[in-house]
Protein backbone atom coordinates (compact mmCIF):
# COMPACT_ATOMS: atom_id res chain seq x y z
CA UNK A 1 95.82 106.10 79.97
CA UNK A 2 92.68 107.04 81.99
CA UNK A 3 92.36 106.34 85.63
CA UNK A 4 89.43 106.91 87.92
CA UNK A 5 89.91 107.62 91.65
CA UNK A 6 86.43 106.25 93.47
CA UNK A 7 86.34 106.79 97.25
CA UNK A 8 84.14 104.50 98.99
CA UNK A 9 83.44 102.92 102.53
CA UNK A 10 86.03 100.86 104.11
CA UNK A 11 83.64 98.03 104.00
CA UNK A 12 82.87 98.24 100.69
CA UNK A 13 85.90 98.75 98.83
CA UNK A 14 87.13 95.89 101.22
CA UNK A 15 87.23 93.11 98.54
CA UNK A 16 88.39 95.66 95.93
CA UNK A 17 92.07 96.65 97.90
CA UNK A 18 92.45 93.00 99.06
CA UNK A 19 93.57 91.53 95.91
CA UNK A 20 96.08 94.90 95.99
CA UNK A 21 97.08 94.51 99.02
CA UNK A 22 97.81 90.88 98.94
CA UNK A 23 99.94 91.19 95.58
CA UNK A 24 101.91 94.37 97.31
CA UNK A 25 102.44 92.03 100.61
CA UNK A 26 102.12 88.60 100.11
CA UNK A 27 101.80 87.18 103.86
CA UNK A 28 104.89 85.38 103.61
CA UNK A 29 106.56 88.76 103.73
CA UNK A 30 104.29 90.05 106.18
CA UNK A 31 105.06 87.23 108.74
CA UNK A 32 108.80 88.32 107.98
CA UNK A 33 108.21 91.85 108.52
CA UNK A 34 108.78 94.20 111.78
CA UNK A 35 104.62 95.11 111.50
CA UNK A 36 103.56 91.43 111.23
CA UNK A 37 102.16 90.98 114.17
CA UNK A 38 100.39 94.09 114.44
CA UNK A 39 96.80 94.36 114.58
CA UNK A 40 95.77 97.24 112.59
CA UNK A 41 92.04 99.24 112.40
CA UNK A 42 90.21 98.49 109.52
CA UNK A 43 89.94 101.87 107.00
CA UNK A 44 86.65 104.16 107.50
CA UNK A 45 87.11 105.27 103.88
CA UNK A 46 88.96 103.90 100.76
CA UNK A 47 90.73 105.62 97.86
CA UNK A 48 90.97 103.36 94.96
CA UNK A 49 92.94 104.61 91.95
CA UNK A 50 91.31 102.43 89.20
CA UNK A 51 92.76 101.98 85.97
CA UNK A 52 90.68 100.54 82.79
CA UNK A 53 92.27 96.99 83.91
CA UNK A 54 92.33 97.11 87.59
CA UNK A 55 92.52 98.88 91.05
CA UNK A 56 96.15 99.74 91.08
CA UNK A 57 96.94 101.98 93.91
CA UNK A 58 95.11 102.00 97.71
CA UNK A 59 95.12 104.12 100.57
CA UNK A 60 92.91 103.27 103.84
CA UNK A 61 91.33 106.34 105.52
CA UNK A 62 91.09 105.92 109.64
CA UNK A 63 89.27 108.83 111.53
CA UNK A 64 89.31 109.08 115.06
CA UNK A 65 89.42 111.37 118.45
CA UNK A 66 92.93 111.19 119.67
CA UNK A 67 94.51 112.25 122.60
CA UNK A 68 97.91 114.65 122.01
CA UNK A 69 99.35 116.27 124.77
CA UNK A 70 96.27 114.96 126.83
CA UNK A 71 93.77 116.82 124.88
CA UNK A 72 91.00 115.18 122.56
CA UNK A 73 91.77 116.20 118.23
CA UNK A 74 89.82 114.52 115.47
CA UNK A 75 92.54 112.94 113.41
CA UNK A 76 92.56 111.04 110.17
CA UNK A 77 94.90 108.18 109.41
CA UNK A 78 96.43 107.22 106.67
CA UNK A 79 97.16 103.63 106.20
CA UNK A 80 97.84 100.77 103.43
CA UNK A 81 99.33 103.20 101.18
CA UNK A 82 100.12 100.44 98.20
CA UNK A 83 100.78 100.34 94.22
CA UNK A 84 100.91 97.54 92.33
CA UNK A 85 104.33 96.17 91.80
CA UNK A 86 103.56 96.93 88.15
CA UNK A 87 102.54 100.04 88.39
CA UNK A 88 104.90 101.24 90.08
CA UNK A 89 106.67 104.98 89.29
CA UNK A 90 103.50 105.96 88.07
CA UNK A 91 102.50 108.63 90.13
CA UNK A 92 99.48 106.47 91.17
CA UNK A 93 100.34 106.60 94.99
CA UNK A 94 100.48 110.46 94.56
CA UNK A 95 97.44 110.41 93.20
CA UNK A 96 96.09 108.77 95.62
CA UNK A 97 97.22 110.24 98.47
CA UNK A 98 96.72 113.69 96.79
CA UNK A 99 92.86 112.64 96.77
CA UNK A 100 93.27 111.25 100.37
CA UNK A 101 94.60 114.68 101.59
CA UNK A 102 91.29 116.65 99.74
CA UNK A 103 88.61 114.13 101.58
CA UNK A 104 90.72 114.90 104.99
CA UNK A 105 90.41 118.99 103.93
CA UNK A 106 86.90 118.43 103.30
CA UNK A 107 85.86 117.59 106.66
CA UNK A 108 86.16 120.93 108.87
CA UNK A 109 86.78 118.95 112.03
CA UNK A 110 89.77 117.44 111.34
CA UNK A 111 92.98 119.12 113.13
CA UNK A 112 95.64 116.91 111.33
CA UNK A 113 96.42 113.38 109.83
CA UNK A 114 98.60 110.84 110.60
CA UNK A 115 99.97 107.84 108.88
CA UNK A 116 103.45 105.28 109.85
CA UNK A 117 105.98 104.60 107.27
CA UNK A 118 109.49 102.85 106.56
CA UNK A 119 112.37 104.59 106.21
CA UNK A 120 112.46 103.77 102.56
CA UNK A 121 109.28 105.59 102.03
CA UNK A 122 110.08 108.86 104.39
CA UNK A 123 111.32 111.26 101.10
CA UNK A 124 108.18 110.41 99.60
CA UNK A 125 105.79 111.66 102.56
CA UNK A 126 108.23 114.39 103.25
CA UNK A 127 108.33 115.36 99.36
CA UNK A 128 104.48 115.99 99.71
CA UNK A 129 104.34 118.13 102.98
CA UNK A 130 104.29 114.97 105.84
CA UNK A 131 106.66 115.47 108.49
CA UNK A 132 108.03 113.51 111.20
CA UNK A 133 106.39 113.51 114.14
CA UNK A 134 109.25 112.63 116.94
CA UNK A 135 106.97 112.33 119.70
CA UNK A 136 105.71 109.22 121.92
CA UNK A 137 102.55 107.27 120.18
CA UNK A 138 101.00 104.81 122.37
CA UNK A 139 98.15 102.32 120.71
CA UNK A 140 96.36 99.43 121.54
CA UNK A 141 97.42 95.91 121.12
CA UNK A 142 96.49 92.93 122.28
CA UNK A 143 93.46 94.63 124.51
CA UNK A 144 96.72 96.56 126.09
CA UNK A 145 97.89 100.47 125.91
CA UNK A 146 101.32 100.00 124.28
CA UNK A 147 103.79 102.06 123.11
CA UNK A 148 103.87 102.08 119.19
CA UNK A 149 107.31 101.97 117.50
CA UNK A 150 107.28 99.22 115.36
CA UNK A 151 107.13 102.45 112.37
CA UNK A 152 107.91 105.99 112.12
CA UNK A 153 105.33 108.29 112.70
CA UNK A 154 104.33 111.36 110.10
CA UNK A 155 101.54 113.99 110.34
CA UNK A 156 100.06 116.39 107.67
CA UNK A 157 99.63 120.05 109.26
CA UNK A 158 95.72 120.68 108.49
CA UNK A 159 94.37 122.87 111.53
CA UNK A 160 97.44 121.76 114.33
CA UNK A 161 101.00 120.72 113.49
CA UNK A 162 102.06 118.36 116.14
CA UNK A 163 106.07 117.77 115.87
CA UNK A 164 106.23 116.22 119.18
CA UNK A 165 104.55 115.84 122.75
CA UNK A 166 102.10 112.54 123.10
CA UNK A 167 99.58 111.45 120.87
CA UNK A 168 97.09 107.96 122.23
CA UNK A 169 95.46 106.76 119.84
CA UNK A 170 92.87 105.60 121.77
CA UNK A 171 92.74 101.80 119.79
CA UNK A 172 94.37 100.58 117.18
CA UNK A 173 97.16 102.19 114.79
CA UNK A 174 96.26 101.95 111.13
């Protein structure tokens, strides 16, 4: 089967992922879930893994000067990592983030990425080089600075590998 991977503007591949995202987590579920109420930042960037039929897998790109250990590091986050239900065990999520990974590469600035995560999905972020970061993340929520541990943080060594200390990030987690 062919796929295509386009990576486009958050705004723009908006009403593309929605669909996706409402079929991987229906709002029922969401108002059930631990992240419910969280307000998240909308992605910068979109990868859309696009199969003859449909956009099958999505991950939301989120770049941003953070504070860790009080000093200011161009980040990306990685957020709304989702497969269709049917699709799933594809590899479509791998591909996905693979191609999320090469954008983040391709921008020299960046010092390391970022993304939360359930426990059921930690041996697949750690399986492709993530690690967990076991440090204090404070967001924004609520026009407040909170302290964010409704998931489990992971970053993605690219120029600094942060296992601990504090990272802000300075509005909204993604």
């Amino acid at each position: 089967m062919s796929i295509e991977i386009d990576i486009v503007s958050g705004n723009v591949g908006w009403p593309y992922a929605k669909p996706l995202l409402e079929a991987v987590w229906p709002s029922a579920e969401v108002a059930k879930s631990s992240w419910g109420h969280i307000e998240w930042a909308k992605a910068d960037l979109r990868v859309l893994v696009e199969t003859p039929d449909d956009v099958v897998c999505h991950v939301g790109l989120v770049f941003r000067t953070v504070l860790w250990k009080g000093r200011k590091h161009a980040i990306a986050g990685i957020g709304g990592v989702a497969t269709h239900p049917d699709h799933r065990r594809s590899g479509y999520a791998s591909i996905g983030l693979d191609a999320a990974v090469r954008t983040i590469r391709d921008r020299e600035a960046i010092d390391f990425a970022l993304l939360f995560c359930e426990p059921h999905n930690f041996a697949f972020y750690e399986a492709r080089g993530w690690h967990r970061f076991d440090g204090v993340i404070m967001a924004e929520q609520a026009g407040a600075r909170i302290r964010f541990e409704v998931m489990t943080p992971y970053v993605f060594d690219v120029k600094n590998a942060p296992r601990e200390g504090a990272i802000d990030l300075c509005g909204l987690p993604w």
